[in-house]
C-alpha atoms as a PDB file:
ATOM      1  CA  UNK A   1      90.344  96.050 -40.436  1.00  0.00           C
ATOM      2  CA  UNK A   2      93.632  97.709 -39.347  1.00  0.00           C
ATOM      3  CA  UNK A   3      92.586 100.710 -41.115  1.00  0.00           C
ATOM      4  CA  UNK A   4      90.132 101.303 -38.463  1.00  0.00           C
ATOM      5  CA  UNK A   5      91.979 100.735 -35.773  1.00  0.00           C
ATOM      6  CA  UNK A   6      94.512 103.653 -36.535  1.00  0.00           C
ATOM      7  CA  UNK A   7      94.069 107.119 -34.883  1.00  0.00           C
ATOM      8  CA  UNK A   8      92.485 109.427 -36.799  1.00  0.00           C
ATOM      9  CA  UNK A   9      95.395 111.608 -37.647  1.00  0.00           C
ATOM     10  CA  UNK A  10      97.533 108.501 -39.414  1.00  0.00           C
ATOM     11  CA  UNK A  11      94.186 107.480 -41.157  1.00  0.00           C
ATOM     12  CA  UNK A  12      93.535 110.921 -42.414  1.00  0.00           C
ATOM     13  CA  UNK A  13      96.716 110.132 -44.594  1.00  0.00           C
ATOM     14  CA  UNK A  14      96.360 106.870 -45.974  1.00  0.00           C
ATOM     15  CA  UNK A  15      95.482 107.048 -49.303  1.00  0.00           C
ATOM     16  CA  UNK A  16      94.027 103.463 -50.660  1.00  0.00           C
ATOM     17  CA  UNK A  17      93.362 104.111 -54.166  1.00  0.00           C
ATOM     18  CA  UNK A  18      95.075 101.726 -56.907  1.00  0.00           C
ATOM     19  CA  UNK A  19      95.909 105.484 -58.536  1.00  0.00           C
ATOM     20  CA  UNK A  20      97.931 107.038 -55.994  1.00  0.00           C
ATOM     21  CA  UNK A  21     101.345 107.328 -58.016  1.00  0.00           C
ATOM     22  CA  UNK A  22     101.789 111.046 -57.404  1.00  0.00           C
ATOM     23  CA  UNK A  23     103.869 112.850 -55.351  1.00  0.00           C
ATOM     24  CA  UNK A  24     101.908 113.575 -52.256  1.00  0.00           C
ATOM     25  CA  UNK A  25     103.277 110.299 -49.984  1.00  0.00           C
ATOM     26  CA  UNK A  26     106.538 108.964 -48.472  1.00  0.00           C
ATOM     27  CA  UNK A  27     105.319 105.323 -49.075  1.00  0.00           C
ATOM     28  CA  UNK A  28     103.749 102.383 -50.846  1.00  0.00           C
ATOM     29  CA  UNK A  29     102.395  99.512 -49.320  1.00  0.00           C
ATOM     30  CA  UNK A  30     101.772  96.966 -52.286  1.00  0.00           C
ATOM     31  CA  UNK A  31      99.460  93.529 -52.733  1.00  0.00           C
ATOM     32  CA  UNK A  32      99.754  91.091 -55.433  1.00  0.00           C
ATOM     33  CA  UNK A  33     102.480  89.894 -58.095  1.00  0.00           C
ATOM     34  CA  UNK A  34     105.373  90.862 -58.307  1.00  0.00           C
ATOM     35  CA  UNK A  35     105.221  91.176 -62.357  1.00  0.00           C
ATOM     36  CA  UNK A  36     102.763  94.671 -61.357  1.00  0.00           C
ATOM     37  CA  UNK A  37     105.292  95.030 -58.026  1.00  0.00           C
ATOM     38  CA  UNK A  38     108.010  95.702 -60.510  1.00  0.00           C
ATOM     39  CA  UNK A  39     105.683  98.106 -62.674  1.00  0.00           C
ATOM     40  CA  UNK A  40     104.799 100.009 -59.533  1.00  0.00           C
ATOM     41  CA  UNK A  41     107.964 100.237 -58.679  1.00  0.00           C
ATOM     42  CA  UNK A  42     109.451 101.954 -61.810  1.00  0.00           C
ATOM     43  CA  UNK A  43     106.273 104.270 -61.141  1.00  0.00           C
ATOM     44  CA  UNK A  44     107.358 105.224 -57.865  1.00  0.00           C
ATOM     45  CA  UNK A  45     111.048 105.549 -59.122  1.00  0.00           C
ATOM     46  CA  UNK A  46     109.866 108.609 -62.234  1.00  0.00           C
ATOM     47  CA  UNK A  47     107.886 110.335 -60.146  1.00  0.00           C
ATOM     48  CA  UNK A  48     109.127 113.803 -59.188  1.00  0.00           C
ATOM     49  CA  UNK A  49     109.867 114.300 -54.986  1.00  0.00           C
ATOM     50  CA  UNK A  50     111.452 112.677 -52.787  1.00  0.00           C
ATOM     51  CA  UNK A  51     112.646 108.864 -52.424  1.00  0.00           C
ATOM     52  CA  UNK A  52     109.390 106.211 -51.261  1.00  0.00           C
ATOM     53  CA  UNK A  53     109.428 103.125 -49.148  1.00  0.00           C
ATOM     54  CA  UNK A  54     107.796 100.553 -51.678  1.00  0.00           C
ATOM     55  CA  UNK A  55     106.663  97.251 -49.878  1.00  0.00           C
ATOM     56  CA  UNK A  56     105.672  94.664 -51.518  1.00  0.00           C
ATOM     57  CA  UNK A  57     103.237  92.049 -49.585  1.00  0.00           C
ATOM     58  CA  UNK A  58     101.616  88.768 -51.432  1.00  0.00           C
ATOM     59  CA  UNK A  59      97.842  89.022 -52.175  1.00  0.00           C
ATOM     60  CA  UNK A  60      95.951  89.183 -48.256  1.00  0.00           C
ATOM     61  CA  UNK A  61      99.221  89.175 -46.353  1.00  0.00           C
ATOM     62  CA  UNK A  62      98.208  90.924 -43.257  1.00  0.00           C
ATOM     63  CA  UNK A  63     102.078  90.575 -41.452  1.00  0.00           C
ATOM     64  CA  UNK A  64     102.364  94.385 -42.410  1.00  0.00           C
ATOM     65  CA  UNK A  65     106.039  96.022 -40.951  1.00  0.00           C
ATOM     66  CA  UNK A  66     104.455  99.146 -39.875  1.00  0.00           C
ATOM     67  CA  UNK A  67     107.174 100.102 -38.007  1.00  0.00           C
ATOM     68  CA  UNK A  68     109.023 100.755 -41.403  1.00  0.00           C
ATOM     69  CA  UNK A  69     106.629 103.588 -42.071  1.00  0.00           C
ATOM     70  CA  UNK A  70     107.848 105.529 -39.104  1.00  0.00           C
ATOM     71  CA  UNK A  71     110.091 108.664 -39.646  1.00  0.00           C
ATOM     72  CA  UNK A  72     112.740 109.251 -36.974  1.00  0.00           C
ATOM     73  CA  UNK A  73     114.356 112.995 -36.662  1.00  0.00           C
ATOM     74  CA  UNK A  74     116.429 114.562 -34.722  1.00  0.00           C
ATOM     75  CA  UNK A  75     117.839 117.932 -32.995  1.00  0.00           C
ATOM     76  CA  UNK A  76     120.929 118.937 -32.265  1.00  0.00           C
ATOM     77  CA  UNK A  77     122.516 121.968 -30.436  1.00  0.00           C
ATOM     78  CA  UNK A  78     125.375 122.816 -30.832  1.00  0.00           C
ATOM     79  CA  UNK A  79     127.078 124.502 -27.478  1.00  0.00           C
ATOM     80  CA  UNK A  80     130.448 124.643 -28.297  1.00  0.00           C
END
């Protein structure tokens, strides 16, 4: 359900296959044990690119911290 309610531009990159250890994301949202949460995680560890957020939620949790998904940059110009 929150899927759907996401502008199309952030659900254009939400991938939600079970298969999706590769290197084309910045994170992991996980449900289930943590037994395959610790497997996924050494996954996610290997793989080649850069560092992922993993989160690990129990099976149905909906409380998701999507605020942890957001990337903050900044500029700055030097004058001096």
């Amino acid at each position: 359900q929150l899927l759907a309610t996401l502008p199309d531009a952030v659900r254009n990159c939400i991938d939600l296959s079970a298969e999706a250890v590769n290197d084309r994301y910045d994170a992991v949202i996980y449900h289930g044990d943590t037994d395959q949460l610790t497997a996924l995680c050494q996954q996610v560890a290997e793989r080649s690119g850069p560092i992922a957020i993993v989160q690990g939620y129990d099976q149905g949790e909906t409380n998701i911290a999507l605020e942890r998904f957001l990337f903050e940059r900044s500029i700055s110009v030097n004058t001096a």
